[in-house]
PDB file of N, CA and C in Angstrom:
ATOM      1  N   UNK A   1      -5.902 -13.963  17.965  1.00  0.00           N
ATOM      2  CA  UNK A   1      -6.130 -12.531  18.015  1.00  0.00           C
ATOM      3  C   UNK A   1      -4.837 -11.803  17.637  1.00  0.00           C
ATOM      4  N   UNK A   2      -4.999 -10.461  16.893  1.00  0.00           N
ATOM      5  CA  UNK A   2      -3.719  -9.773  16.397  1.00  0.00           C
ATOM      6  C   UNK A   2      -3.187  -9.345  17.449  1.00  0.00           C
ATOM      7  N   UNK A   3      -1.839  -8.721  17.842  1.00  0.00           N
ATOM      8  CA  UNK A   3      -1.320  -8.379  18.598  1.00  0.00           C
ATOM      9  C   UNK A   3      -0.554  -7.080  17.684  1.00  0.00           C
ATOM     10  N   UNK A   4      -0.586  -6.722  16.563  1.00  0.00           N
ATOM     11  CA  UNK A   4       0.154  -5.887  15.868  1.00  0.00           C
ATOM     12  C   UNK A   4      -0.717  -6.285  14.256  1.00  0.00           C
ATOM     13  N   UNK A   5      -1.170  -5.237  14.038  1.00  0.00           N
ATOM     14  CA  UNK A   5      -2.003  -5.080  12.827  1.00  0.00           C
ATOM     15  C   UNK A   5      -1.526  -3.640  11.880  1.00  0.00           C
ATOM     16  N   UNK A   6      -0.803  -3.154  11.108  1.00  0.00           N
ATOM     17  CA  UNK A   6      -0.313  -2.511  10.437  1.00  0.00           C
ATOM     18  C   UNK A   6      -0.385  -2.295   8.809  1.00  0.00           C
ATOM     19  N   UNK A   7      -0.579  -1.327   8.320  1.00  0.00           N
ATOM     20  CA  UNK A   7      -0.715  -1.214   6.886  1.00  0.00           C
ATOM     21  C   UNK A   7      -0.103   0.177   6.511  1.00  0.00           C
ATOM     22  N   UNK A   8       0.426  -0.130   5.212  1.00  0.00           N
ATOM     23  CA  UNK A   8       0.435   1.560   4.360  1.00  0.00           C
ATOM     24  C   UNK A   8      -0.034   1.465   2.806  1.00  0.00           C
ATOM     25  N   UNK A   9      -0.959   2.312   2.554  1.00  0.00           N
ATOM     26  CA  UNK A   9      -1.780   2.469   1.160  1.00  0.00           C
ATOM     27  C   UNK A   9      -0.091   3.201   0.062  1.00  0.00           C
ATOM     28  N   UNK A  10      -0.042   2.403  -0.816  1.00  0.00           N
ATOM     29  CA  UNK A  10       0.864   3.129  -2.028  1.00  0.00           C
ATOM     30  C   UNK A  10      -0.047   3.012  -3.346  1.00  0.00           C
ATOM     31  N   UNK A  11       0.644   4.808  -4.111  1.00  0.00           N
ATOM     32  CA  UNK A  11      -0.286   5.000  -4.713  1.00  0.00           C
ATOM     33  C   UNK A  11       0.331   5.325  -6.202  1.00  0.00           C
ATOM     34  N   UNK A  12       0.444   4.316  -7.125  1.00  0.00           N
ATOM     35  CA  UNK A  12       1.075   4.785  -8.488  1.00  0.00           C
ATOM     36  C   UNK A  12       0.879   5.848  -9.238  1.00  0.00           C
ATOM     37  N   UNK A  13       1.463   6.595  -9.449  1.00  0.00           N
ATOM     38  CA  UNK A  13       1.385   8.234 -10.014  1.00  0.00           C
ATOM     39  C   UNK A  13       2.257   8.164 -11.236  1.00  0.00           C
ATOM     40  N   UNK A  14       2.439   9.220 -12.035  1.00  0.00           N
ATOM     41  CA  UNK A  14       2.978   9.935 -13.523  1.00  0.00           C
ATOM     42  C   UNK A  14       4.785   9.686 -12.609  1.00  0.00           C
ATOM     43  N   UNK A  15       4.629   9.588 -11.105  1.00  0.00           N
ATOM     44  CA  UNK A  15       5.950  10.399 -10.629  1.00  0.00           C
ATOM     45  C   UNK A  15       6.691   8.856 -10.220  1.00  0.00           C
ATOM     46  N   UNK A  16       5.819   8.167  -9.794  1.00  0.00           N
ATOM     47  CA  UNK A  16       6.174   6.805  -9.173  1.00  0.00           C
ATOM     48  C   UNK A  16       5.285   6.506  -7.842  1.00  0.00           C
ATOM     49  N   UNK A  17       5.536   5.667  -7.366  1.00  0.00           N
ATOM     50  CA  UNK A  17       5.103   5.235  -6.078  1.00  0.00           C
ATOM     51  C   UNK A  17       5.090   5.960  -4.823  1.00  0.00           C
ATOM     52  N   UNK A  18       3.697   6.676  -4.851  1.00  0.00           N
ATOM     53  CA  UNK A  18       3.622   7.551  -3.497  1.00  0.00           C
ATOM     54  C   UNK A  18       2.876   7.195  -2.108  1.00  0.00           C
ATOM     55  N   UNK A  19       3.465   7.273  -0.660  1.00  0.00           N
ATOM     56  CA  UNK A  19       3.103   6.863  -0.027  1.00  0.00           C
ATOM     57  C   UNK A  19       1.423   7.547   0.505  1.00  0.00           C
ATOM     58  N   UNK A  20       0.500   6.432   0.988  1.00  0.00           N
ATOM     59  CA  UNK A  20      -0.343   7.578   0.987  1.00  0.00           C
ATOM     60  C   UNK A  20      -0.491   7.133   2.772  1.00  0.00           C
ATOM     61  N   UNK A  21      -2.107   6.755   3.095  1.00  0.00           N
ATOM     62  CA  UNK A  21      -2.731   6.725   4.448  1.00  0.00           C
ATOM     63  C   UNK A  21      -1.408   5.183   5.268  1.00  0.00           C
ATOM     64  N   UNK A  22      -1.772   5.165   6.304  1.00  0.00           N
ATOM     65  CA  UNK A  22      -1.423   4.426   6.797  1.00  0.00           C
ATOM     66  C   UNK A  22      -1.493   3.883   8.531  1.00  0.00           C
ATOM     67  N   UNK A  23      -0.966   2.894   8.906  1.00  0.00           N
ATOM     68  CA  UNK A  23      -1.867   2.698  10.110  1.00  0.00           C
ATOM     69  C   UNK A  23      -0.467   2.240  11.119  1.00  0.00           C
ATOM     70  N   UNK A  24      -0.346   2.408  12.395  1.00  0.00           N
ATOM     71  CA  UNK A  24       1.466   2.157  12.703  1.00  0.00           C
ATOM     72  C   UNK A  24       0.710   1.960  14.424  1.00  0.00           C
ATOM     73  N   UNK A  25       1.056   0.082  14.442  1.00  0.00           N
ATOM     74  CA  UNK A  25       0.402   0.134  15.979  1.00  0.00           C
ATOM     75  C   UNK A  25       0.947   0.917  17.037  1.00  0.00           C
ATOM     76  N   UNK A  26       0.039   1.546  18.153  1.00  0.00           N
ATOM     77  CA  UNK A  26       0.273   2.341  19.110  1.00  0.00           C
ATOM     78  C   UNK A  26       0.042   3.834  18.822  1.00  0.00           C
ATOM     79  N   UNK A  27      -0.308   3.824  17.732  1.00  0.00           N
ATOM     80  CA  UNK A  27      -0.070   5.669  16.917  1.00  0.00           C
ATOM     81  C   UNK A  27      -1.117   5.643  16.362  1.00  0.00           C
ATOM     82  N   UNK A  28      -2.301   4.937  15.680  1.00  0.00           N
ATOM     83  CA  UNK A  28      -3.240   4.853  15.032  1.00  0.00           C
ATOM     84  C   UNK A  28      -3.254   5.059  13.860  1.00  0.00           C
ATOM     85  N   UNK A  29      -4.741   5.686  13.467  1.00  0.00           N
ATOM     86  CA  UNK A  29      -4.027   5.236  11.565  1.00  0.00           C
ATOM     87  C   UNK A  29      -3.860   6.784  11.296  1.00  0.00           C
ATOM     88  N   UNK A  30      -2.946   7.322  10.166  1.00  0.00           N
ATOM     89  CA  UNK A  30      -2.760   8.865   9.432  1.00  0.00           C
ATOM     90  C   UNK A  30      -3.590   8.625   8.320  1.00  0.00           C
ATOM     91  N   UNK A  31      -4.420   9.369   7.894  1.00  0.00           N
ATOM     92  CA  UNK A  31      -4.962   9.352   6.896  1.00  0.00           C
ATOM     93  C   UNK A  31      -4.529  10.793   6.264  1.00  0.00           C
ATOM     94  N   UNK A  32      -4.188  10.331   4.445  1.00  0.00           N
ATOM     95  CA  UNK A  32      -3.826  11.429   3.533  1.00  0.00           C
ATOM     96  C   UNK A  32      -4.283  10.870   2.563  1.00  0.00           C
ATOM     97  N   UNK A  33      -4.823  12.106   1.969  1.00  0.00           N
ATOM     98  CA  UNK A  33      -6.123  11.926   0.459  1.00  0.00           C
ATOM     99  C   UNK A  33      -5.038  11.531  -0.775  1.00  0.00           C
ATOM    100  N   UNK A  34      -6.043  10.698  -1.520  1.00  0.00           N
ATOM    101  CA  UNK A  34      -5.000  10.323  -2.791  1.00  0.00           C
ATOM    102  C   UNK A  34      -4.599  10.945  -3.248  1.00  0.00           C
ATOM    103  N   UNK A  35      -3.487  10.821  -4.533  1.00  0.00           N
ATOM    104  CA  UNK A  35      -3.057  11.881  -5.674  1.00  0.00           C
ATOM    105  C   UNK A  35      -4.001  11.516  -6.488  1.00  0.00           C
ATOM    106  N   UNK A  36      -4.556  12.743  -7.272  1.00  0.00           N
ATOM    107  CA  UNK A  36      -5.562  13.048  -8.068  1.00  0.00           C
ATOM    108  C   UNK A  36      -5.517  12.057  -9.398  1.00  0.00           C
ATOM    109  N   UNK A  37      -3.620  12.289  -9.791  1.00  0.00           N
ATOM    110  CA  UNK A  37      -3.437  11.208 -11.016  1.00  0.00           C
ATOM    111  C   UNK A  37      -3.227   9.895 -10.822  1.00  0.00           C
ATOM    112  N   UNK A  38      -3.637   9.501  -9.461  1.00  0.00           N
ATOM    113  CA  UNK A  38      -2.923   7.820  -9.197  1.00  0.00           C
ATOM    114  C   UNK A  38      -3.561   7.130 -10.518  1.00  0.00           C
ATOM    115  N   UNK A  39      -3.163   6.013 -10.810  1.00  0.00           N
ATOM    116  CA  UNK A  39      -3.503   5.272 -11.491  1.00  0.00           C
ATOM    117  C   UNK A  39      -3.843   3.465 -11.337  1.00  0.00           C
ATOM    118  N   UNK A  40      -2.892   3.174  -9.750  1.00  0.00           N
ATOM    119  CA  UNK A  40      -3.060   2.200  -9.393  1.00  0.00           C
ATOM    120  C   UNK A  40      -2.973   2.153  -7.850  1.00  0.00           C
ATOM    121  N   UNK A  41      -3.467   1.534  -6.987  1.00  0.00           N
ATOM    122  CA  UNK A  41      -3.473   1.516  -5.272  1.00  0.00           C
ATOM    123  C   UNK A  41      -3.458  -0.142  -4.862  1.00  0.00           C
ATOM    124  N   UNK A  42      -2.205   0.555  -3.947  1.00  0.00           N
ATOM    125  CA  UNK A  42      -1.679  -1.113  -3.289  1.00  0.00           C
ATOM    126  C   UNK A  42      -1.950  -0.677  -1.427  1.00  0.00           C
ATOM    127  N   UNK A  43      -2.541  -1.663  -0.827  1.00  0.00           N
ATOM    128  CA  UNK A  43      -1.963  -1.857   0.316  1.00  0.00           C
ATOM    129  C   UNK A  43      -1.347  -3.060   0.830  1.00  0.00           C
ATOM    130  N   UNK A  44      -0.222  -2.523   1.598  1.00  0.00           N
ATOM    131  CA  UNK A  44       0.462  -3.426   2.486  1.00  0.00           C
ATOM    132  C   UNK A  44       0.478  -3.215   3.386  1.00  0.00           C
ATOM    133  N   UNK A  45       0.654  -4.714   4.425  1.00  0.00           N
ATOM    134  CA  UNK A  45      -0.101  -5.019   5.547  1.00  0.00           C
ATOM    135  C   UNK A  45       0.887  -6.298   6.223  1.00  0.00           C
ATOM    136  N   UNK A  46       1.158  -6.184   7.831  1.00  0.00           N
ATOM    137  CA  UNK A  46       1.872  -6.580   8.384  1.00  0.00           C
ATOM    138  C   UNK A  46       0.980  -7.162   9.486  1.00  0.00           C
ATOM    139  N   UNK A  47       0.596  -8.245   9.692  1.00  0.00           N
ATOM    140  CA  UNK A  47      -0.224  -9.172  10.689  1.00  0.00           C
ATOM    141  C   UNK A  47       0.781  -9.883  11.827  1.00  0.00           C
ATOM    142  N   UNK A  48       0.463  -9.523  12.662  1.00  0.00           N
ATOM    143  CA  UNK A  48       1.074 -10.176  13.886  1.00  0.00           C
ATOM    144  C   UNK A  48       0.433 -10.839  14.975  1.00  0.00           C
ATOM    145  N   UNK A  49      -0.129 -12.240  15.092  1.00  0.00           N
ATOM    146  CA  UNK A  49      -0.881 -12.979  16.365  1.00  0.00           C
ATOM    147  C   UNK A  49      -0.137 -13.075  17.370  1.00  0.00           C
ATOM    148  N   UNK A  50      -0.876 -13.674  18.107  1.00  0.00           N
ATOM    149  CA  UNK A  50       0.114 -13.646  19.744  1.00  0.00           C
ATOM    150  C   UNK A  50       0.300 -15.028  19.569  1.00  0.00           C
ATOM    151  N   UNK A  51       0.007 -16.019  18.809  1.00  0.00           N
ATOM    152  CA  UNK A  51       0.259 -17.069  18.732  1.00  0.00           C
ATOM    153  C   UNK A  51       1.615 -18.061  17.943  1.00  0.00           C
ATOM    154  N   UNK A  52       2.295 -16.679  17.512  1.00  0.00           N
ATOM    155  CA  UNK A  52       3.161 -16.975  16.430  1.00  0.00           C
ATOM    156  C   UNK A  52       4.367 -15.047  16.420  1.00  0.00           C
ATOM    157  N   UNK A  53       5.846 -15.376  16.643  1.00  0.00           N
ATOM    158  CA  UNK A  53       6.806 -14.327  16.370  1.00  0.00           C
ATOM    159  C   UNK A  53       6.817 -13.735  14.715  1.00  0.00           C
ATOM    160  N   UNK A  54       6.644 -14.640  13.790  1.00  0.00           N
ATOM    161  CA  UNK A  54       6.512 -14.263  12.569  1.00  0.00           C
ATOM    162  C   UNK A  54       5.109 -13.350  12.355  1.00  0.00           C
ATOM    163  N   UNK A  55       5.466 -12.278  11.715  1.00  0.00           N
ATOM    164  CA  UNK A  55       4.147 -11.623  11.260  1.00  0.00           C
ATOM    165  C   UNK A  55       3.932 -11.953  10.085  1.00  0.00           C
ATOM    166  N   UNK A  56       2.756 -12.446   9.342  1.00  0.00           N
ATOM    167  CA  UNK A  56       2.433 -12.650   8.513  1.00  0.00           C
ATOM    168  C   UNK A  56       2.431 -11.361   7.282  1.00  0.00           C
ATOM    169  N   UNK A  57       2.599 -11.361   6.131  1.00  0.00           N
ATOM    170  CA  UNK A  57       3.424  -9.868   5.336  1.00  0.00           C
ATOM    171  C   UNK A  57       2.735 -10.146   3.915  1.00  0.00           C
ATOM    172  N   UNK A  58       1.821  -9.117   3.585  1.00  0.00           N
ATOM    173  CA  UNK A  58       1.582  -9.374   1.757  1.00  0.00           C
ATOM    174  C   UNK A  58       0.968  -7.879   1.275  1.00  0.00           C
ATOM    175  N   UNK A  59       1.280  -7.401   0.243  1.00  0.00           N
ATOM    176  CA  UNK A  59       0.135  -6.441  -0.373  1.00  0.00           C
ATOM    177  C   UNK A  59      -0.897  -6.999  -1.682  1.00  0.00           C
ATOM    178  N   UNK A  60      -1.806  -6.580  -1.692  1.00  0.00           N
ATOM    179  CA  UNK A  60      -3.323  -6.226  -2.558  1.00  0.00           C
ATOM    180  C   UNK A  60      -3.635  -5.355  -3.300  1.00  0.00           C
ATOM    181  N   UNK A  61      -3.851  -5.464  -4.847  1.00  0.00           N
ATOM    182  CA  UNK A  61      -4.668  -3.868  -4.948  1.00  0.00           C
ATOM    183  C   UNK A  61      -5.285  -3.715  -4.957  1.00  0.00           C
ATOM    184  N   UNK A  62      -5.980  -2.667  -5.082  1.00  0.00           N
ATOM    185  CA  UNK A  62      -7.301  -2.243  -3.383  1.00  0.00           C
ATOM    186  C   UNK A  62      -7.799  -1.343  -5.112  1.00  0.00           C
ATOM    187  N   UNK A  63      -7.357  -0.523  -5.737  1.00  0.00           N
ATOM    188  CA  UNK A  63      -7.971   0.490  -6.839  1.00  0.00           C
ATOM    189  C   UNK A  63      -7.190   0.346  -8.309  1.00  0.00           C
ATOM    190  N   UNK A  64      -7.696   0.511  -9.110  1.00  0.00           N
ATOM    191  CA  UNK A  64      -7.300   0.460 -10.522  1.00  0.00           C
ATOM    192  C   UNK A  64      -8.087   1.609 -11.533  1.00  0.00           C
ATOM    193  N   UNK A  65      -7.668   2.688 -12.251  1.00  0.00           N
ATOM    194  CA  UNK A  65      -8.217   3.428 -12.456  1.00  0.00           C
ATOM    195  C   UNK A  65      -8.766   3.049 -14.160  1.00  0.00           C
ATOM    196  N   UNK A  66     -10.064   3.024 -14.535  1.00  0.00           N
ATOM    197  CA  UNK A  66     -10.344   2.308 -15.814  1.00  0.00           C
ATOM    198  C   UNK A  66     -10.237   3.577 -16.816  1.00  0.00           C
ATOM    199  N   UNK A  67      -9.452   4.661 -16.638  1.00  0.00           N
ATOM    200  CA  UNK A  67      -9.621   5.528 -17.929  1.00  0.00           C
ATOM    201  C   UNK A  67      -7.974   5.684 -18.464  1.00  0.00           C
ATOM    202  N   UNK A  68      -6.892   4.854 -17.128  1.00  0.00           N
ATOM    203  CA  UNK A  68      -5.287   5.051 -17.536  1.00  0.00           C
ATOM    204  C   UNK A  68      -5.095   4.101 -18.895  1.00  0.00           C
ATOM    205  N   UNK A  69      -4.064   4.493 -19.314  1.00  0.00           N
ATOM    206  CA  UNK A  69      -3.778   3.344 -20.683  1.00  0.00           C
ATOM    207  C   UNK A  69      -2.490   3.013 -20.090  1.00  0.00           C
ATOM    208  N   UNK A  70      -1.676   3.823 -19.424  1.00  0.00           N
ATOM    209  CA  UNK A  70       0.058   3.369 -19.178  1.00  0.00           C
ATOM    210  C   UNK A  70       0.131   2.510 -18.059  1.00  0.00           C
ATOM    211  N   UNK A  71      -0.664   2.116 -17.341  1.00  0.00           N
ATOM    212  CA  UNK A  71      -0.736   1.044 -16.054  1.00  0.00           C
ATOM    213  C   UNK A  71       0.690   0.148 -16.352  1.00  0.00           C
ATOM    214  N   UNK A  72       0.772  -0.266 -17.312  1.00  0.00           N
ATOM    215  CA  UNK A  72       2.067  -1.694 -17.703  1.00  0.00           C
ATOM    216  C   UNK A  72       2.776  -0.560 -17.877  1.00  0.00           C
ATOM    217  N   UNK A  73       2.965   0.631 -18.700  1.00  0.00           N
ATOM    218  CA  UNK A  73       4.248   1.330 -18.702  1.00  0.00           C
ATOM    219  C   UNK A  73       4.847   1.326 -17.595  1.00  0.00           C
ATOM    220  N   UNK A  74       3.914   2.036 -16.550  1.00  0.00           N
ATOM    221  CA  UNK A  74       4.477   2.893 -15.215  1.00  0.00           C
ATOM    222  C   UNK A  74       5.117   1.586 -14.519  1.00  0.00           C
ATOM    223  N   UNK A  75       4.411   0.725 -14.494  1.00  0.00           N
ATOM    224  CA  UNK A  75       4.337  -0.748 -13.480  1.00  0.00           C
ATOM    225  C   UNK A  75       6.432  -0.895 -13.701  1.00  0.00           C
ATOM    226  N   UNK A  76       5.901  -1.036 -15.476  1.00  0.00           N
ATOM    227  CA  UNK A  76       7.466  -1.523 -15.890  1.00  0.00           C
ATOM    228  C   UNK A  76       8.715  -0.276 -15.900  1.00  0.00           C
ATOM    229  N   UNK A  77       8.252   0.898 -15.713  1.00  0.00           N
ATOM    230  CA  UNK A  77       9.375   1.666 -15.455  1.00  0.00           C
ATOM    231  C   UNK A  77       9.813   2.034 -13.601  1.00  0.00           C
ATOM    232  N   UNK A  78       8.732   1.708 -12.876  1.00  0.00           N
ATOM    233  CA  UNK A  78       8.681   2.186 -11.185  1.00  0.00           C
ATOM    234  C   UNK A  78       8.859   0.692 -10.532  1.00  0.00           C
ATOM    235  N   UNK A  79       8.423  -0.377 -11.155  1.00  0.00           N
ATOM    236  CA  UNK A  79       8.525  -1.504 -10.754  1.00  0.00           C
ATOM    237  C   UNK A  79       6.988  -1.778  -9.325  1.00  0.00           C
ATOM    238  N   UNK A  80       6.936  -3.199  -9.212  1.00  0.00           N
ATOM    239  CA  UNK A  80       5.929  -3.255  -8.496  1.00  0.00           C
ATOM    240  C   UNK A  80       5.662  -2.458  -7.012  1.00  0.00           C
ATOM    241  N   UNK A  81       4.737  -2.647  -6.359  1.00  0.00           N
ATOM    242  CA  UNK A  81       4.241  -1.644  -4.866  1.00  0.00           C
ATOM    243  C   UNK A  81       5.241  -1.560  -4.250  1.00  0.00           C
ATOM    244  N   UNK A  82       5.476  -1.108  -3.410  1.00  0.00           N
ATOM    245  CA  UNK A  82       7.075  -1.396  -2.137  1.00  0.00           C
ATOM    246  C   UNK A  82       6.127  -2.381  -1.709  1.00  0.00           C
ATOM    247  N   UNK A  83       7.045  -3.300  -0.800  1.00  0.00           N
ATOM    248  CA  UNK A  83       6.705  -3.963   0.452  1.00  0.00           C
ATOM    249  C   UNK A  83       7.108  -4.030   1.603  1.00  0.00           C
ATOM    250  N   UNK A  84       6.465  -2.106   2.337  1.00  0.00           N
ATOM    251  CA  UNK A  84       7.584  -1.765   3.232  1.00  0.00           C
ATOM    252  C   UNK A  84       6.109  -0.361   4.019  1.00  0.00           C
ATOM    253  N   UNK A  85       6.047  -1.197   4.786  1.00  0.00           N
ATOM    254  CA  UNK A  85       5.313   0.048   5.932  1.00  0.00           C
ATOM    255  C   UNK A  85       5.308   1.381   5.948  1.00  0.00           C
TER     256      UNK A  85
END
């Protein structure tokens, strides 16, 4: 069973990597609406069992927008998602 379950949605934009919703145990989750121009959506996510001190740590992308053409531009000028709560 988790003992600490955590995430934050990042959201690739024209501007770079914007933070969006997110979830912070003891505080619950904040939810904030996407940017209109995202073009790509990552979440990352911090797993913690009671069975183990290491939390388990990875992001996903969760959205991909099929009408962007610069996806590899932006990727290669902002660099990949953070991997950071």
């Amino acid at each position: 069973m988790a003992i600490r379950k955590e995430w934050t949605e990042w959201h690739l934009t024209p501007r770079g990597w914007e933070r969006g919703a997110s979830r912070v145990q003891g505080q619950g989750n904040t939810w904030v609406e996407e940017p209109t121009d995202r073009v790509l959506s990552f979440v990352y996510q911090e797993l913690q069992g009671d069975d183990s001190p290491e939390a388990k740590k990875w992001g996903e992308e969760t959205w991909r927008s099929k009408k962007a053409q610069n996806i590899d531009d932006l990727l290669k000028q902002y660099g990949p998602a953070p991997e950071k709560l």
